[in-house]
N, C-alpha and C. Protein backbone atom coordinates (compact mmCIF):
# COMPACT_ATOMS: atom_id res chain seq x y z
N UNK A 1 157.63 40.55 97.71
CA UNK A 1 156.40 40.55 98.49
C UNK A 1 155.46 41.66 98.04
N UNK A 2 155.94 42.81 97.42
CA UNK A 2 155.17 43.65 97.54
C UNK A 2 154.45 43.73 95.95
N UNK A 3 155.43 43.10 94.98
CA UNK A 3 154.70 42.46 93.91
C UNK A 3 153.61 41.50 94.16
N UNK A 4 153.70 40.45 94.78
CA UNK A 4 152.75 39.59 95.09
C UNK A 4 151.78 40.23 95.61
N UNK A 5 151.48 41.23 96.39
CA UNK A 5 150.68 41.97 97.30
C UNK A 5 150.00 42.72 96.35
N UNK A 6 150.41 43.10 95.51
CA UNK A 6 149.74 44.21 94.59
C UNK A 6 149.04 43.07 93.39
N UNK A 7 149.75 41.92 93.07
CA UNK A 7 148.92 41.03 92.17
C UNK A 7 147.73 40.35 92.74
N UNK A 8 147.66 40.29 94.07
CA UNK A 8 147.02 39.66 94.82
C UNK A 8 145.42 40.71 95.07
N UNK A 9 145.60 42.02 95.44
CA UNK A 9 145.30 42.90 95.32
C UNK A 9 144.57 42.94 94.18
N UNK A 10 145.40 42.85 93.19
CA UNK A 10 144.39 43.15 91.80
C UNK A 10 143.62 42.22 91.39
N UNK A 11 143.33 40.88 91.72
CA UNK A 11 142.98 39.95 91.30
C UNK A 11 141.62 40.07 92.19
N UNK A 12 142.10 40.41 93.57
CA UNK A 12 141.00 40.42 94.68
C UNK A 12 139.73 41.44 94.02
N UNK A 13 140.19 43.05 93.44
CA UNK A 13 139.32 43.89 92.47
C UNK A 13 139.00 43.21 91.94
N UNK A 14 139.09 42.79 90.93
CA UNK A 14 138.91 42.01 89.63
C UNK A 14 137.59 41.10 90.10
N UNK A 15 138.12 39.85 91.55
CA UNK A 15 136.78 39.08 91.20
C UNK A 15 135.24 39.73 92.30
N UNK A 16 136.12 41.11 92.99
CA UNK A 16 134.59 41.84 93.24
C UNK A 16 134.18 42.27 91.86
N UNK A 17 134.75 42.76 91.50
CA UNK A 17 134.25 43.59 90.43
C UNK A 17 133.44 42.59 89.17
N UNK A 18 133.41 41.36 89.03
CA UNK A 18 133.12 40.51 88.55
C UNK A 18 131.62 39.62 89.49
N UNK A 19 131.69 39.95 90.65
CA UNK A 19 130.27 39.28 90.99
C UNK A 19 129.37 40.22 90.85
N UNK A 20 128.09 38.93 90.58
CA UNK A 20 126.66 39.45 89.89
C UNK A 20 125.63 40.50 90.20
N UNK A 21 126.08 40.59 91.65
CA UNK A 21 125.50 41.86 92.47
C UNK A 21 126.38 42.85 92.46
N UNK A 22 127.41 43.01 92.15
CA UNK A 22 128.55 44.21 92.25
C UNK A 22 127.23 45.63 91.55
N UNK A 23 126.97 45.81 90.57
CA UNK A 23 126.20 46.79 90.60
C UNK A 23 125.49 47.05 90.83
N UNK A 24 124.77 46.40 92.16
CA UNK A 24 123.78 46.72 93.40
C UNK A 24 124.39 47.23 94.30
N UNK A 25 125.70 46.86 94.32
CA UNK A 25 126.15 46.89 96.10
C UNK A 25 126.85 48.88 95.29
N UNK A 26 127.00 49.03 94.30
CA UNK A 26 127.51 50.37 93.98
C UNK A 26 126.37 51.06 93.53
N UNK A 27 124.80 50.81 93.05
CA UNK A 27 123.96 51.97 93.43
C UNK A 27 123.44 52.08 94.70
N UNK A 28 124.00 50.65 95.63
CA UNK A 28 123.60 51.50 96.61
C UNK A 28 124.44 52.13 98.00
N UNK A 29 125.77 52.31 97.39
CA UNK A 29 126.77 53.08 97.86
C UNK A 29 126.38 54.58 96.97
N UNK A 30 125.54 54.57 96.35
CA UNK A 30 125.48 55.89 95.62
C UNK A 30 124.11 56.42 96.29
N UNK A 31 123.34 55.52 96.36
CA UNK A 31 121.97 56.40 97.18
C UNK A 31 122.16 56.56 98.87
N UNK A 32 122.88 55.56 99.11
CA UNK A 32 123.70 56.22 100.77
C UNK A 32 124.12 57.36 100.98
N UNK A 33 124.81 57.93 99.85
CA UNK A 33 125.71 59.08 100.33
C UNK A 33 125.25 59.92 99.18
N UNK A 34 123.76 60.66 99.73
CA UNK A 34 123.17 61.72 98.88
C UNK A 34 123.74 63.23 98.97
N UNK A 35 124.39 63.40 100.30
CA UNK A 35 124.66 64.84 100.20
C UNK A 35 126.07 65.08 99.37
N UNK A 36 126.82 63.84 99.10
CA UNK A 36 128.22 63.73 97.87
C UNK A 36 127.69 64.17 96.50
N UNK A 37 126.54 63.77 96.46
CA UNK A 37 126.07 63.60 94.94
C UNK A 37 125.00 64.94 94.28
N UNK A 38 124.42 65.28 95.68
CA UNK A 38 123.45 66.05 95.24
C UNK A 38 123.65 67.17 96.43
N UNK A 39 123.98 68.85 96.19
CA UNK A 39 123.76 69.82 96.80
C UNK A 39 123.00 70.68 96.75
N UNK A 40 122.27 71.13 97.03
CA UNK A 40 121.69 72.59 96.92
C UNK A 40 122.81 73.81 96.49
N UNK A 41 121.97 74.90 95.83
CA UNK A 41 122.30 76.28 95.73
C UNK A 41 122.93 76.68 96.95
N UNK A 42 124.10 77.33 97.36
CA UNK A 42 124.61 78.23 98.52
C UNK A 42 125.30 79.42 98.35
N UNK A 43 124.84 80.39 99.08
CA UNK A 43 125.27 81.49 99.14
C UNK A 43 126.72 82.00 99.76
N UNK A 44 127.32 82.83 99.16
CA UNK A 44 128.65 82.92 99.87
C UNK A 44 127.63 84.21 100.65
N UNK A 45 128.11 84.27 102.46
CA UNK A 45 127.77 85.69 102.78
C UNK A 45 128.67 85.84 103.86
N UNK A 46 128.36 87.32 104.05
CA UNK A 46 128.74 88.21 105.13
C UNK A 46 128.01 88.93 105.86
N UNK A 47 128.13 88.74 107.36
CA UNK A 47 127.51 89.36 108.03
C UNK A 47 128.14 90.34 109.50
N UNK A 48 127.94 91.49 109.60
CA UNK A 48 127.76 91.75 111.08
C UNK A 48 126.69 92.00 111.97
N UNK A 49 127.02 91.33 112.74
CA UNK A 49 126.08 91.10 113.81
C UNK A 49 126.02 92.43 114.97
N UNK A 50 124.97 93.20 115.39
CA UNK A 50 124.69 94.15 116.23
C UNK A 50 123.69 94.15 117.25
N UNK A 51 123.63 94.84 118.13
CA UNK A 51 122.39 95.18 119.67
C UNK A 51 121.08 95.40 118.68
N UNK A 52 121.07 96.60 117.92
CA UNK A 52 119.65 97.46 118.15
C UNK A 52 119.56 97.37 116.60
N UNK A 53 118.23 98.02 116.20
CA UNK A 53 118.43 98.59 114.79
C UNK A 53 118.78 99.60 114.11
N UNK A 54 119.07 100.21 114.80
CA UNK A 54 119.60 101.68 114.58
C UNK A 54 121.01 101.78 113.94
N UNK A 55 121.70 100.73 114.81
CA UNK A 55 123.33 100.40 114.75
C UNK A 55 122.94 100.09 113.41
N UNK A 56 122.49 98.31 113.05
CA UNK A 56 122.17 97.95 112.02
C UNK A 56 122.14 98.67 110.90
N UNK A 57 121.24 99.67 110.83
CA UNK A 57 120.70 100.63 109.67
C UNK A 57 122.06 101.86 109.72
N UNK A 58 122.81 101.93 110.51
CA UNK A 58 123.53 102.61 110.22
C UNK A 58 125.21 101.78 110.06
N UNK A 59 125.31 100.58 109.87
CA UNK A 59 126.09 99.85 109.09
C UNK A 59 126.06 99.86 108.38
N UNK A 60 124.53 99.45 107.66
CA UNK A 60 124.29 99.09 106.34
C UNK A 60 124.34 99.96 105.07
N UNK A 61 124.15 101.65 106.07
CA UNK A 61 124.14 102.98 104.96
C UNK A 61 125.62 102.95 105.22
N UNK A 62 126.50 102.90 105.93
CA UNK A 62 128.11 102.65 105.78
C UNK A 62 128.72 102.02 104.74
N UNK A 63 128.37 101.26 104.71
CA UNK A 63 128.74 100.30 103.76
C UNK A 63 128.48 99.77 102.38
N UNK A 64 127.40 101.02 102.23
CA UNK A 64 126.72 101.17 100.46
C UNK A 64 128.12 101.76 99.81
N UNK A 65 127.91 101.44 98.75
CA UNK A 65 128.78 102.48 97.91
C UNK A 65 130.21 101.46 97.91
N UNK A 66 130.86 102.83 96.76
CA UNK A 66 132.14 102.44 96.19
C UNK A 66 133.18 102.30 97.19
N UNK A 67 134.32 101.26 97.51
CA UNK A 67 134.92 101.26 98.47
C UNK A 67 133.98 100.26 99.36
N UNK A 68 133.43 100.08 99.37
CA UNK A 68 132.22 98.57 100.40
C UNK A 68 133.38 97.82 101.16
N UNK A 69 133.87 97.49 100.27
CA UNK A 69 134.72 96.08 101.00
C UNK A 69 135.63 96.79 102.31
N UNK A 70 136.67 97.68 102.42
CA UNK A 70 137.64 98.15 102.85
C UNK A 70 136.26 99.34 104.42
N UNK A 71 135.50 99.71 104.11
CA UNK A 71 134.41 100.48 104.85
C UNK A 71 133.80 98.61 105.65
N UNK A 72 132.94 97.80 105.10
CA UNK A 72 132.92 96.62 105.68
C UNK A 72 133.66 95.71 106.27
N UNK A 73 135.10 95.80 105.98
CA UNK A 73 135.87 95.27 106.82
C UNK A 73 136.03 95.83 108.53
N UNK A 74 136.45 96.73 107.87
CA UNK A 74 136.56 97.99 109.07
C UNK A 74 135.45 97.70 110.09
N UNK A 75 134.15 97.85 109.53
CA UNK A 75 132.92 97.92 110.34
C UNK A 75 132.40 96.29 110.96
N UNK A 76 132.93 95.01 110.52
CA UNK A 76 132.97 94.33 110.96
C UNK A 76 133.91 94.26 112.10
N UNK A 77 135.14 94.39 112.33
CA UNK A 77 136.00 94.57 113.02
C UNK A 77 135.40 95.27 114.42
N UNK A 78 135.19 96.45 113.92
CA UNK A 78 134.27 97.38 114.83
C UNK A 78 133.21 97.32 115.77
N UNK A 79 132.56 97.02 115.01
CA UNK A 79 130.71 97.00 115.51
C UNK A 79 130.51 95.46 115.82
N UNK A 80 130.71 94.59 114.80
CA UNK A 80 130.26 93.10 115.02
C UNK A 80 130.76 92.32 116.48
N UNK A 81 129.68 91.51 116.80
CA UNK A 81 129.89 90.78 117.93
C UNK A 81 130.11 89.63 118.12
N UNK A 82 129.95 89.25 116.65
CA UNK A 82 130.35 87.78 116.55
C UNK A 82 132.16 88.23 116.21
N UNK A 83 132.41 88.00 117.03
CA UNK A 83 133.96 87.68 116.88
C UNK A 83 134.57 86.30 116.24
N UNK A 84 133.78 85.30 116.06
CA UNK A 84 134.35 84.58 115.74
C UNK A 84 134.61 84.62 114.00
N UNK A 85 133.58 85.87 113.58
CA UNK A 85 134.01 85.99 112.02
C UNK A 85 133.87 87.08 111.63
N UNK A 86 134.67 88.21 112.81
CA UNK A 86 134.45 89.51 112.51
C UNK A 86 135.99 89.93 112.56
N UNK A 87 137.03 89.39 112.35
CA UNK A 87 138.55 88.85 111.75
C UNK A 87 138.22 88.88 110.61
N UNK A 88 137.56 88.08 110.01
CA UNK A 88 137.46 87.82 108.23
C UNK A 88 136.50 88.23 107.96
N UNK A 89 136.25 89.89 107.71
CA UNK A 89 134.85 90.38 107.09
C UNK A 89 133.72 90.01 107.15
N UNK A 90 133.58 88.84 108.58
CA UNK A 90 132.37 88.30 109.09
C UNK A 90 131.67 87.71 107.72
N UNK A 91 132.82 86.87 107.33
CA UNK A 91 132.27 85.65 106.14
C UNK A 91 131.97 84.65 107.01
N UNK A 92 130.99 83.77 106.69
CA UNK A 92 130.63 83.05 107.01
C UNK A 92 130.78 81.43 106.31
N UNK A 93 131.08 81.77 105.56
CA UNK A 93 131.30 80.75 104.04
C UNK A 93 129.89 80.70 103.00
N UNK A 94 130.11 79.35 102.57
CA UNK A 94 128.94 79.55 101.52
C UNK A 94 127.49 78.80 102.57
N UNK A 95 127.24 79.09 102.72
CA UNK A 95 125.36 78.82 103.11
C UNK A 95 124.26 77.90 102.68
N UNK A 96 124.01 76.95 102.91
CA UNK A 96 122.53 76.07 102.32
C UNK A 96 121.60 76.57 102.48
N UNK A 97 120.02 76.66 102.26
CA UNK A 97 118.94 76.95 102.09
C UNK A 97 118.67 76.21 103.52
N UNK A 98 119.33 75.21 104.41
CA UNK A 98 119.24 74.73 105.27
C UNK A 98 119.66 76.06 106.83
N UNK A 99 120.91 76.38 106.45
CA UNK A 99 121.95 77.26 107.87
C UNK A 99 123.24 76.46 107.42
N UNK A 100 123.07 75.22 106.98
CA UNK A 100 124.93 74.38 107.06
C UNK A 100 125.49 75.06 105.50
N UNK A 101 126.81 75.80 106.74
CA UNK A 101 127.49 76.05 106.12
C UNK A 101 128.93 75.37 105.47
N UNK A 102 129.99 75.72 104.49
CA UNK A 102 130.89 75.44 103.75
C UNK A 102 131.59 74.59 105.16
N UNK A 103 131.69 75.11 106.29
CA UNK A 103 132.54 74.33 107.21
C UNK A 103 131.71 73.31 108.23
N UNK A 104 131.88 72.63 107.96
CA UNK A 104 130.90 71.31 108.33
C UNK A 104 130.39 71.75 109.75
N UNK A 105 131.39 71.97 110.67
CA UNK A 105 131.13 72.36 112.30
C UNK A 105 130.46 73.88 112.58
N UNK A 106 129.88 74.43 111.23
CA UNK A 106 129.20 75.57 111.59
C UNK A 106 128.43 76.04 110.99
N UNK A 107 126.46 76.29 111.93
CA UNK A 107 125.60 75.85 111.52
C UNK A 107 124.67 77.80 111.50
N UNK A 108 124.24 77.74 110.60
CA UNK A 108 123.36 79.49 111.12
C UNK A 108 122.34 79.12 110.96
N UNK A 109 121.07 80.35 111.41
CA UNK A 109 119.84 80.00 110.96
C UNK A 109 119.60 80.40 110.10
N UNK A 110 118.26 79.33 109.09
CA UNK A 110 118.16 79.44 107.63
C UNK A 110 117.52 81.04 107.55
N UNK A 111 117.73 81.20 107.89
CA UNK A 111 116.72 82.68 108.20
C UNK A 111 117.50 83.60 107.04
N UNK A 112 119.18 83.41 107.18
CA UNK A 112 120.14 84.19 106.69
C UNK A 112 119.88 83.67 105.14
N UNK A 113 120.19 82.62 104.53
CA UNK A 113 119.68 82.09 103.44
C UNK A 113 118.57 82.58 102.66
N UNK A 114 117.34 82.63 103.55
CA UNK A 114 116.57 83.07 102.69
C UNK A 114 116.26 84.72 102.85
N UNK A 115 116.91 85.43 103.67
CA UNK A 115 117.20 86.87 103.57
C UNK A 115 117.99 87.22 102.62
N UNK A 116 118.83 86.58 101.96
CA UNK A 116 119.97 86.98 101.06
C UNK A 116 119.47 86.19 99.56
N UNK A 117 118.99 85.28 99.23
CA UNK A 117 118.72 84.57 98.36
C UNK A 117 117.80 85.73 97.22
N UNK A 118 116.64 86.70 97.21
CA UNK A 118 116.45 87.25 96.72
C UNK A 118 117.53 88.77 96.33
N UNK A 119 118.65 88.77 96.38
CA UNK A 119 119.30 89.86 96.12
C UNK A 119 120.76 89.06 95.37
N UNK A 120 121.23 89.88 94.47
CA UNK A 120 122.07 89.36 93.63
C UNK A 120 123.19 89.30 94.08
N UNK A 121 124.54 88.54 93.28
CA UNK A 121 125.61 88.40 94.13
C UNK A 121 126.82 89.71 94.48
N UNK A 122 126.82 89.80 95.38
CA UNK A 122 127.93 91.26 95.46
C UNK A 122 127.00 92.22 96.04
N UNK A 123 125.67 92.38 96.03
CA UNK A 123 124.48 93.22 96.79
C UNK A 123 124.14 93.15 98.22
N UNK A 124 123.84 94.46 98.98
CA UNK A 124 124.19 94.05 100.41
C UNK A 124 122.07 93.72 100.43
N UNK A 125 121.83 92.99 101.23
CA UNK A 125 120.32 93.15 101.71
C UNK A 125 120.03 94.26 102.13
N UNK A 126 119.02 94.56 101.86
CA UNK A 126 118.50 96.17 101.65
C UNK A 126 118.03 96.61 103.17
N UNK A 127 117.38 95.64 103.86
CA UNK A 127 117.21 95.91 105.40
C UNK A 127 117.52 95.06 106.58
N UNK A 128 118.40 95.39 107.33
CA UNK A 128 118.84 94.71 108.30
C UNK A 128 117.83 93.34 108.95
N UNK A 129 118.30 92.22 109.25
CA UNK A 129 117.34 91.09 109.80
C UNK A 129 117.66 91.00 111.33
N UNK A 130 116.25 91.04 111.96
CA UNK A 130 116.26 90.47 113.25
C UNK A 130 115.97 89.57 113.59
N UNK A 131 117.15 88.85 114.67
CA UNK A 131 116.97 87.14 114.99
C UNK A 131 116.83 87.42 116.05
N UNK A 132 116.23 86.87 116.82
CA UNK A 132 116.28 86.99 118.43
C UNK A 132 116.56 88.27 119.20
N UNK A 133 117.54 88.51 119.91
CA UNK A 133 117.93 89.84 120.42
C UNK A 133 118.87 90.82 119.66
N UNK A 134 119.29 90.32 118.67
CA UNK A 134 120.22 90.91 117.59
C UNK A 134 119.46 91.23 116.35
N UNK A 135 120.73 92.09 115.67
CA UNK A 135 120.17 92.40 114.28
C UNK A 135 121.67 92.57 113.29
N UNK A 136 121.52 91.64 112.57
CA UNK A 136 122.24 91.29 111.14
C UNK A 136 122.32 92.02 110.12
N UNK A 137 123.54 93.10 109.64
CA UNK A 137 123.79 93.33 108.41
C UNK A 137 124.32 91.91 107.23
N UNK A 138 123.20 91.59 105.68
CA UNK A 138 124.04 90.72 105.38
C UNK A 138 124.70 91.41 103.80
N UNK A 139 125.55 90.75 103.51
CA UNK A 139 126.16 90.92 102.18
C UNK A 139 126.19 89.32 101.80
N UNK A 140 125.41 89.56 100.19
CA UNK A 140 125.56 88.45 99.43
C UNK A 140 126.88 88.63 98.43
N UNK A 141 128.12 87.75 98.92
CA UNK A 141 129.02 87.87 97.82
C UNK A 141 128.77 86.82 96.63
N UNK A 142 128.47 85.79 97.04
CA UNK A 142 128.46 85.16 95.67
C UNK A 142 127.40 84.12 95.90
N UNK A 143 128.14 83.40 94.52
CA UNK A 143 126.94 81.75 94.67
C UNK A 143 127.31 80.78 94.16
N UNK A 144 127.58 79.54 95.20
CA UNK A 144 127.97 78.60 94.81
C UNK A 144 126.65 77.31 93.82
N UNK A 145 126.30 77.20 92.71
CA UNK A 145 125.34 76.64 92.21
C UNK A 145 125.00 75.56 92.64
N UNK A 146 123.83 74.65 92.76
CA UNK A 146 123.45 73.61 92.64
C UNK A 146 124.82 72.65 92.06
N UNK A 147 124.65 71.34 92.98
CA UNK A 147 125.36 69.78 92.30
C UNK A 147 124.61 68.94 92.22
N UNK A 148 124.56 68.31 91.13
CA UNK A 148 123.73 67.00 91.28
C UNK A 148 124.53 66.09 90.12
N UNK A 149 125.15 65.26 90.69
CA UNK A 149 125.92 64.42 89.90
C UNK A 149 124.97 63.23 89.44
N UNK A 150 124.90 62.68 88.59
CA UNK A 150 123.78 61.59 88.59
C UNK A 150 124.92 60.09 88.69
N UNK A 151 123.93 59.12 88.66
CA UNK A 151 124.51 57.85 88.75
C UNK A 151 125.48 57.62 87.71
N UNK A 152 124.36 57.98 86.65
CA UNK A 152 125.72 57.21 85.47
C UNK A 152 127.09 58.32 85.74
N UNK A 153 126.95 59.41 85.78
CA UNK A 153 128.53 60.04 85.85
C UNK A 153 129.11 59.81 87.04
N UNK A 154 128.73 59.39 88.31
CA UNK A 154 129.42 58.73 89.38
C UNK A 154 129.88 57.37 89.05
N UNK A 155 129.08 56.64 88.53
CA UNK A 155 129.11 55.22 88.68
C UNK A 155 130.58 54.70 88.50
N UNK A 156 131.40 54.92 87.32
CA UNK A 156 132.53 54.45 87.31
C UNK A 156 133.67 54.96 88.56
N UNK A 157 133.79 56.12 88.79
CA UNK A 157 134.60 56.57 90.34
C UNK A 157 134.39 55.51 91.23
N UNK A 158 132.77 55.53 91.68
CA UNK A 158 132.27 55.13 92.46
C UNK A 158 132.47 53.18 92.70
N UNK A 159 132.25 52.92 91.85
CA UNK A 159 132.71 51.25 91.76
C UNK A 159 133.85 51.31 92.01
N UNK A 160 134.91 52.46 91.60
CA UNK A 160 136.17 51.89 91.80
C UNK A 160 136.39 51.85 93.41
N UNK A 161 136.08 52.59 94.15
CA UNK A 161 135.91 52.73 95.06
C UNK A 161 135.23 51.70 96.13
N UNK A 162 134.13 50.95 95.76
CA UNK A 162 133.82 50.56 96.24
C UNK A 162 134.48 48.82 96.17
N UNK A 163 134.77 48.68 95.35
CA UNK A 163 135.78 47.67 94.64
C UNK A 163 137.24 47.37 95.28
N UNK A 164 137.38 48.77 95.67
CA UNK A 164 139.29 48.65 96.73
C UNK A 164 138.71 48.56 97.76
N UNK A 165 137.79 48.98 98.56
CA UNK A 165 137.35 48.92 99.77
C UNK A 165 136.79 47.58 99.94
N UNK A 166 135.92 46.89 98.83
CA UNK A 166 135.94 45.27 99.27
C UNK A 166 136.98 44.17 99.58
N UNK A 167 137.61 45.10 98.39
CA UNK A 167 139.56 43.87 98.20
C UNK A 167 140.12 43.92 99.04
N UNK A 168 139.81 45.23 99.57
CA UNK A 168 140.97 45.74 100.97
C UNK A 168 140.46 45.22 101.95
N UNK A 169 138.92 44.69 102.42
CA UNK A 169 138.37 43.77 103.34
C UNK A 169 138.57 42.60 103.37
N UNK A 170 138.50 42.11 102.27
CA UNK A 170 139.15 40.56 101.51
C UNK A 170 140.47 40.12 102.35
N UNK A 171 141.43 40.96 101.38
CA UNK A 171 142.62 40.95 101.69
C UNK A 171 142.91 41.17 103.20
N UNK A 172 142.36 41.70 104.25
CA UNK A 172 142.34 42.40 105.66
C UNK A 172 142.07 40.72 106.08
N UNK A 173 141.27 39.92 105.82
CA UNK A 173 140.46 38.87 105.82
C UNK A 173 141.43 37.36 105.83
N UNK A 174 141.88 37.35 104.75
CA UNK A 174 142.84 36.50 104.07
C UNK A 174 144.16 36.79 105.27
N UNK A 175 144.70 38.07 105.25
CA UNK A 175 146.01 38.23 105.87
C UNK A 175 145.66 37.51 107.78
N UNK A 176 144.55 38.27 107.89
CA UNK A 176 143.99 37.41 109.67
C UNK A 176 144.11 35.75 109.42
């Protein structure tokens, strides 16, 4: 049975993959799902979050210099109020030019992005940012580059894909 299932299977690929629209129905499984194909520039950062500016400005002269990381840990721990990423050196992950960050369920304002975007990677921002009632030390650690995959280098993945997911409807189809 499970031979038959898998010949059956392959044959089912085979005659999607063989009708005349099949490479319509896969560019436009490719222009559906633009944020797979195409990313923006993102920043890896770090931040702690504080009351006043004073605090701020006196994080940020803390945390110049040799030894940064082990002095910024510390001072995240410390001072920061975001607890929810002042455990992990108040990383945030990597950053869009948007606020969406590396973890899908957590969003900042672009504000941070483009505060950090002019300073190089591993450089802290030179003056603390105020959002609302707070004020943000950030550190730019790194940078994740631009993606932009184009069609033709998706296209073959992408058919295959879209090709098991028809057969597998087929077949879902046939077995009812």
């Amino acid at each position: 049975q499970g031979v038959l299932r898998d010949a059956l299977t392959e044959s089912l690929i085979a005659e999607v993959r063989g009708a005349p629209d099949f490479d319509k129905r896969v560019k436009a499984a490719y222009d559906a799902a633009p944020a797979r194909f195409h990313e923006p520039e993102q920043l890896l950062l770090w931040r702690i979050v504080v009351l006043d500016e004073a605090t701020a400005k006196e994080v940020l002269a803390a945390a110049e210099g040799k030894g940064g990381v082990e002095r910024w840990d510390h001072l995240a721990r410390e001072k920061s109020l975001d607890k929810a990423t002042s455990e992990r050196h108040g990383e945030l992950g990597f950053v869009g030019p948007d606020g969406q960050t590396s973890v899908p369920t957590v969003r900042v304002p672009a504000e941070l992005y483009q505060a950090a975007e002019d300073v190089s990677d591993g450089e802290l921002v030179s003056e603390p940012l105020k959002l609302g009632d707070q004020w943000m030390v950030l550190w730019r650690r790194g940078t994740r580059p631009a993606k932009d995959v184009s069609f033709s280098e998706a296209k073959e993945a992408l058919a295959l894909e879209v090709a098991e997911r028809e057969a597998s409807a087929r077949l879902q189809t046939l077995v009812a």
